[in-house]
PDB file of N, CA and C in Angstrom:
ATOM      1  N   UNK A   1      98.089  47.417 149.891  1.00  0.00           N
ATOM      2  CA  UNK A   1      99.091  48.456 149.819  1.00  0.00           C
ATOM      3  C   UNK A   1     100.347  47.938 149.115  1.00  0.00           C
ATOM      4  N   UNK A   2     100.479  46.544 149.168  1.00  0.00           N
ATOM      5  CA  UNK A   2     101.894  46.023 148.620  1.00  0.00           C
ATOM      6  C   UNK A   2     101.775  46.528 147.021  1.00  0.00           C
ATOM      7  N   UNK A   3     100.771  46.046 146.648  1.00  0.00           N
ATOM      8  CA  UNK A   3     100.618  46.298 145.220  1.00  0.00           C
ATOM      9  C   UNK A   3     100.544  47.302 144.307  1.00  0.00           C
ATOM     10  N   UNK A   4      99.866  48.625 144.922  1.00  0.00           N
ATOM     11  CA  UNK A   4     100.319  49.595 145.227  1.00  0.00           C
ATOM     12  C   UNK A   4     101.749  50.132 145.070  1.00  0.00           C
ATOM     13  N   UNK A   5     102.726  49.579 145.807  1.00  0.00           N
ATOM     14  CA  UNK A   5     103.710  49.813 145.736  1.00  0.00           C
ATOM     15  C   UNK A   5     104.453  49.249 144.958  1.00  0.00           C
ATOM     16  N   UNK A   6     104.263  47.861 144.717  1.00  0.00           N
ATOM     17  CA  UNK A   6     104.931  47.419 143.229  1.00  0.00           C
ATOM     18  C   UNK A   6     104.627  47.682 142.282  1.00  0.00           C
ATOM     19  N   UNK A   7     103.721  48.527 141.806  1.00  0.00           N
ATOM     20  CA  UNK A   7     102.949  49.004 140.703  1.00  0.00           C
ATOM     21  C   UNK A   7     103.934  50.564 140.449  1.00  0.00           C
ATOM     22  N   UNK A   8     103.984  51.383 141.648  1.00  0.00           N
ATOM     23  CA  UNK A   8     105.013  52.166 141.780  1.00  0.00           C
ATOM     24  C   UNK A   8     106.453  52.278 141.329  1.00  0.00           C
ATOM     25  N   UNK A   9     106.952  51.223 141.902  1.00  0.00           N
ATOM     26  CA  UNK A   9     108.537  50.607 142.217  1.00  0.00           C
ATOM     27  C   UNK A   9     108.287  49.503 140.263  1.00  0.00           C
ATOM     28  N   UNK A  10     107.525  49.445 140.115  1.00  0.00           N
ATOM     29  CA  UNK A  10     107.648  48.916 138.685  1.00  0.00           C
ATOM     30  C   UNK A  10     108.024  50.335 137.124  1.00  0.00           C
ATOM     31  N   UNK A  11     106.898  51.311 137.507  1.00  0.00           N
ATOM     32  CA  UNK A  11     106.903  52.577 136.831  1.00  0.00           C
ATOM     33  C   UNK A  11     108.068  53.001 137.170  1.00  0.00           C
ATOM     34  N   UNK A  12     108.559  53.290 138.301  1.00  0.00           N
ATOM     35  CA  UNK A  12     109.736  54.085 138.581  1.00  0.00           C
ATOM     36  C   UNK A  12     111.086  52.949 137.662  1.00  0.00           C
ATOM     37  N   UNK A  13     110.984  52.067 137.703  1.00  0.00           N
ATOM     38  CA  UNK A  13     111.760  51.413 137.005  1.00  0.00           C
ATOM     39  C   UNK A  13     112.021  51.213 135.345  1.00  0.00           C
ATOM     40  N   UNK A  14     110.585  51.522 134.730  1.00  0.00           N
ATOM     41  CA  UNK A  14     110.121  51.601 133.477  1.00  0.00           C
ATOM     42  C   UNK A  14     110.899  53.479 132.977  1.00  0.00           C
ATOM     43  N   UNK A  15     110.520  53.758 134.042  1.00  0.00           N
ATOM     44  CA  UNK A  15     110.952  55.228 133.346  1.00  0.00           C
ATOM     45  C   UNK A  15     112.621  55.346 133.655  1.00  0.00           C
ATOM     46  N   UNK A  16     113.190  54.887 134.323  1.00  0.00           N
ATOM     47  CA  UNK A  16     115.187  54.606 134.414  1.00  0.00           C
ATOM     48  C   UNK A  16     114.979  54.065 133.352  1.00  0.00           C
ATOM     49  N   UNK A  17     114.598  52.649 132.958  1.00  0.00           N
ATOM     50  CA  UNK A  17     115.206  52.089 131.906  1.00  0.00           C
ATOM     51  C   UNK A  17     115.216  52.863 130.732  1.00  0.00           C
ATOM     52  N   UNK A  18     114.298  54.239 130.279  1.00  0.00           N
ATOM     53  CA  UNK A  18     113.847  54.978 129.047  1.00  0.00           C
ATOM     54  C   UNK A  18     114.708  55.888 129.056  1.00  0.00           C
ATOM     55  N   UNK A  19     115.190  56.324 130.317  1.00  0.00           N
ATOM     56  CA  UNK A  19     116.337  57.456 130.602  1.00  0.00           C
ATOM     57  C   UNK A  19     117.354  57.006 130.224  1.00  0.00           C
ATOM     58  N   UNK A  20     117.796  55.653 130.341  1.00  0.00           N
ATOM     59  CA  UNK A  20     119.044  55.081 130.205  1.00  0.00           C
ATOM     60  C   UNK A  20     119.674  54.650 128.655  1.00  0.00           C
ATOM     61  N   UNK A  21     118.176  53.956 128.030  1.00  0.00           N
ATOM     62  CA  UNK A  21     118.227  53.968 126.555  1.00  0.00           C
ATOM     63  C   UNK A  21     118.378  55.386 125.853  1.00  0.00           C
ATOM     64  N   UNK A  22     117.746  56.352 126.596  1.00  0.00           N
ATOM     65  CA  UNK A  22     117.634  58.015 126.150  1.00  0.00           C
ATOM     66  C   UNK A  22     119.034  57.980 125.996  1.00  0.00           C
ATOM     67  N   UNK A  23     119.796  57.697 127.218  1.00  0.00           N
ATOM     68  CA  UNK A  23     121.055  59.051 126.934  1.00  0.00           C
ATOM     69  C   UNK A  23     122.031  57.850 126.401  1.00  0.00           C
ATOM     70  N   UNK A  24     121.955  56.265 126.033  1.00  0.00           N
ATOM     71  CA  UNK A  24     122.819  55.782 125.635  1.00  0.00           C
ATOM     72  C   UNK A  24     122.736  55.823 123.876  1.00  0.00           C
ATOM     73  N   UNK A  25     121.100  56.252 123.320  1.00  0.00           N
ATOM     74  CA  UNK A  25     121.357  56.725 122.470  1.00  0.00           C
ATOM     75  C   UNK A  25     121.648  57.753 121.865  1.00  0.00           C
ATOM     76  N   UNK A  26     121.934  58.979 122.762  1.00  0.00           N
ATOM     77  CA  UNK A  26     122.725  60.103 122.382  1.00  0.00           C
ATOM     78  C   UNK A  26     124.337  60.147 122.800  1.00  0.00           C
ATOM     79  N   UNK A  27     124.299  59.090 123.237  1.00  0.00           N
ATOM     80  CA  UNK A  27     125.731  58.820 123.262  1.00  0.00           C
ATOM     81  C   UNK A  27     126.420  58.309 121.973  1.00  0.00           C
ATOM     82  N   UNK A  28     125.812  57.210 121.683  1.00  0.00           N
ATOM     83  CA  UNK A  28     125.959  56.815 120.614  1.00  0.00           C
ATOM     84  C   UNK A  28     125.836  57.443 119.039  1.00  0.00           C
ATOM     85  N   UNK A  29     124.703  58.667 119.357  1.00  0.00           N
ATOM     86  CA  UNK A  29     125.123  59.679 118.105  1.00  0.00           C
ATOM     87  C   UNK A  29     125.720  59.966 118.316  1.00  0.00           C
ATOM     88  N   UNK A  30     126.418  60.631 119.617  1.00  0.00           N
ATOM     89  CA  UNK A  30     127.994  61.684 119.518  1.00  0.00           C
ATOM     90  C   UNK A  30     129.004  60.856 118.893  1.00  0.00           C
ATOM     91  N   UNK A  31     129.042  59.594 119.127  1.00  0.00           N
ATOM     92  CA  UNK A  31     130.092  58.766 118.645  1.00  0.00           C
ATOM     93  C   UNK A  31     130.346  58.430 117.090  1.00  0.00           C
ATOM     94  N   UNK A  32     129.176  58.343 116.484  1.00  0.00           N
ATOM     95  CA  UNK A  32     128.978  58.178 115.569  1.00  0.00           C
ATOM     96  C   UNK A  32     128.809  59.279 114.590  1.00  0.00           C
ATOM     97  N   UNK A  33     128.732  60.473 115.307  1.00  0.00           N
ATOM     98  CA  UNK A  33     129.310  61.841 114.178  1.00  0.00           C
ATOM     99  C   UNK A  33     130.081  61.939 114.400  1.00  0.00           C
ATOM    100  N   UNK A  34     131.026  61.861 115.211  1.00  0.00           N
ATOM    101  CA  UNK A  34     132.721  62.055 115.618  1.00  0.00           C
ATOM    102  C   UNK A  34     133.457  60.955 114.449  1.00  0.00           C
ATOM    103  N   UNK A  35     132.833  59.574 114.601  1.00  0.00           N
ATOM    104  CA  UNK A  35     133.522  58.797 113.566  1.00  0.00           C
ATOM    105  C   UNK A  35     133.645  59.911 111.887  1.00  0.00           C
ATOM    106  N   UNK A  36     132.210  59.562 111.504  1.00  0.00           N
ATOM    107  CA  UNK A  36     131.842  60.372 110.461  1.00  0.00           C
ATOM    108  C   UNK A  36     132.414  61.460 110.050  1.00  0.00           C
ATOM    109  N   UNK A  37     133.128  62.426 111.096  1.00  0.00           N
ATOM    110  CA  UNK A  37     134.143  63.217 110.858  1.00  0.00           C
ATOM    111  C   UNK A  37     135.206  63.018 110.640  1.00  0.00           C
ATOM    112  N   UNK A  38     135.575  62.086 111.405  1.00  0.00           N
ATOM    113  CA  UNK A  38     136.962  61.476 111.193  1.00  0.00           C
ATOM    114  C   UNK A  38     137.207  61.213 109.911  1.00  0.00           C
ATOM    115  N   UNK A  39     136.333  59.909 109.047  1.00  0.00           N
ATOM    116  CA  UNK A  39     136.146  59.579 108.007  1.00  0.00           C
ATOM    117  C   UNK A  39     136.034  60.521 107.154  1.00  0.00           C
ATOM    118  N   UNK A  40     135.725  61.906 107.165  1.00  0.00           N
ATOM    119  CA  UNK A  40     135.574  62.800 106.014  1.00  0.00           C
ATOM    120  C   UNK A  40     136.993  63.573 105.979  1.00  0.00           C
ATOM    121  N   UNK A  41     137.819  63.526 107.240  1.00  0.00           N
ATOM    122  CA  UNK A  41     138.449  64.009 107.589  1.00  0.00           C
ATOM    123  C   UNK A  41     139.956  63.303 106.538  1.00  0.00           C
ATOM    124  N   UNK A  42     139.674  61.877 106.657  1.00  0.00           N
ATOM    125  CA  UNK A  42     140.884  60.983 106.147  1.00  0.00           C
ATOM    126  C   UNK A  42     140.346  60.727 104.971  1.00  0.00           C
ATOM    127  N   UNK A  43     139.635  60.704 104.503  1.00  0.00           N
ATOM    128  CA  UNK A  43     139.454  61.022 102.945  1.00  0.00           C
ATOM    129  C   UNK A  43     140.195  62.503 102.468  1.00  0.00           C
ATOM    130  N   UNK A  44     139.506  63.444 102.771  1.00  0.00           N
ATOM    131  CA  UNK A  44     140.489  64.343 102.423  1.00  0.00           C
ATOM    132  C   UNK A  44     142.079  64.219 102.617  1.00  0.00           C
ATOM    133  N   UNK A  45     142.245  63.789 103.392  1.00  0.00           N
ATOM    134  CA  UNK A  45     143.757  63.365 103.476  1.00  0.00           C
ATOM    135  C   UNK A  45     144.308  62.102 102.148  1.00  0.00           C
ATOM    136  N   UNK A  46     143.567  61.254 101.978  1.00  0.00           N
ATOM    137  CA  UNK A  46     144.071  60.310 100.773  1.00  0.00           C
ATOM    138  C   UNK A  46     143.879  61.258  99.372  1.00  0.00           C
ATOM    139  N   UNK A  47     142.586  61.846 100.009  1.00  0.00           N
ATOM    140  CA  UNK A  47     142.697  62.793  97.665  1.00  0.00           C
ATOM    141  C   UNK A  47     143.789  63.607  97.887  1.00  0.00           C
ATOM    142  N   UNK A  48     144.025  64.531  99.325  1.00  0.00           N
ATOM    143  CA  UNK A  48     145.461  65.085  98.373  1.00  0.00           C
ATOM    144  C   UNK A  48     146.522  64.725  98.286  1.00  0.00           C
ATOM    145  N   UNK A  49     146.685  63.402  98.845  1.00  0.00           N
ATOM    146  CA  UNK A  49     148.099  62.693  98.348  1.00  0.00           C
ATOM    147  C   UNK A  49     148.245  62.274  97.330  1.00  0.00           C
ATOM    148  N   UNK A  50     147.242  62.034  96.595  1.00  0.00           N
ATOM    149  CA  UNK A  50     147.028  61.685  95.303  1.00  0.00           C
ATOM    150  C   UNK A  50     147.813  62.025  94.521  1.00  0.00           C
ATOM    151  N   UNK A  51     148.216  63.424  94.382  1.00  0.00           N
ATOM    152  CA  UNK A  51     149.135  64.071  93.565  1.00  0.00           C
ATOM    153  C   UNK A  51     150.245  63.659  93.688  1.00  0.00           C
ATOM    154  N   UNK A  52     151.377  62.725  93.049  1.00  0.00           N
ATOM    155  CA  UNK A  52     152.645  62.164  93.615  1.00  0.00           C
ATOM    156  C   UNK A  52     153.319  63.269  93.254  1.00  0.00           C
ATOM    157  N   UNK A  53     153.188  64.439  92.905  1.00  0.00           N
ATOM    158  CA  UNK A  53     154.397  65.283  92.237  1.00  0.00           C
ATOM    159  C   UNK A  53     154.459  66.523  93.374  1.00  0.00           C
ATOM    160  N   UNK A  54     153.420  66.416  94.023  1.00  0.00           N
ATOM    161  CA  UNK A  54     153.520  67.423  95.728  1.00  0.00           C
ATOM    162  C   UNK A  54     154.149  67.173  96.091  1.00  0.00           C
ATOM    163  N   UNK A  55     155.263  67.635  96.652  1.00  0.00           N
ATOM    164  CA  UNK A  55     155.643  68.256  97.597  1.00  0.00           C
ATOM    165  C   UNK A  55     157.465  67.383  97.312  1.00  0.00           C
ATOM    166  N   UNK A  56     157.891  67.165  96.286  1.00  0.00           N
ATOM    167  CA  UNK A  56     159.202  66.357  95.957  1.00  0.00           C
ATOM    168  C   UNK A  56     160.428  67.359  95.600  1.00  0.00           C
ATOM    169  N   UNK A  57     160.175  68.799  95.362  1.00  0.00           N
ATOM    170  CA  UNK A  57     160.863  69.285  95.181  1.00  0.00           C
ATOM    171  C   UNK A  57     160.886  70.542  96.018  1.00  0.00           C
ATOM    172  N   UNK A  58     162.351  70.740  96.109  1.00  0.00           N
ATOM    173  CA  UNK A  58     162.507  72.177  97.595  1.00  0.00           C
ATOM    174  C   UNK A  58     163.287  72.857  97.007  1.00  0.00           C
ATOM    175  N   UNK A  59     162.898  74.431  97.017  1.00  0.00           N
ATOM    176  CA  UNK A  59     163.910  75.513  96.755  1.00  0.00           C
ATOM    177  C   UNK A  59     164.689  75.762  97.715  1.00  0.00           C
ATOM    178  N   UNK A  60     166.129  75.586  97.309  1.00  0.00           N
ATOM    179  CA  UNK A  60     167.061  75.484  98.546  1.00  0.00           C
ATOM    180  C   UNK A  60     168.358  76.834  97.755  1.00  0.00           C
ATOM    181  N   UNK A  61     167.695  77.840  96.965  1.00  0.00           N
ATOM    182  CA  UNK A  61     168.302  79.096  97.211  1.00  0.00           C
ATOM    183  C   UNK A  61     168.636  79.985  98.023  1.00  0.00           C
ATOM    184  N   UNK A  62     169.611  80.590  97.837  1.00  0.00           N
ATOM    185  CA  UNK A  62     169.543  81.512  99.081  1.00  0.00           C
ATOM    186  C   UNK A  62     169.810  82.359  98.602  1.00  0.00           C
TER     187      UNK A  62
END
């Protein structure tokens, strides 16, 4: 019966560890499209600074 039960208590352990890799690698995609956004995010931010002649002059009519 012991064996039995370590055979059990072994599977039950095999399948946590698959759950655990499961959701640490969907963790790790969330993280890693969040970066990826970021990064697309601050690129767009460097091309439109690009233009040095944006934004230097203000209409101050009234």
């Amino acid at each position: 019966m012991d064996m039995i039960n370590s055979i059990a208590d072994m599977s039950i352990e095999m399948a946590n560890n698959k759950l655990m890799t499961n959701v640490s690698k969907a963790v790790l995609d969330m993280t890693m499209d969040t970066y990826q956004e970021q990064g697309d995010e601050l690129t767009k931010m460097m091309e439109a600074s690009v233009t040095p002649y944006l934004g230097q002059n203000i209409d101050v009519t009234i």
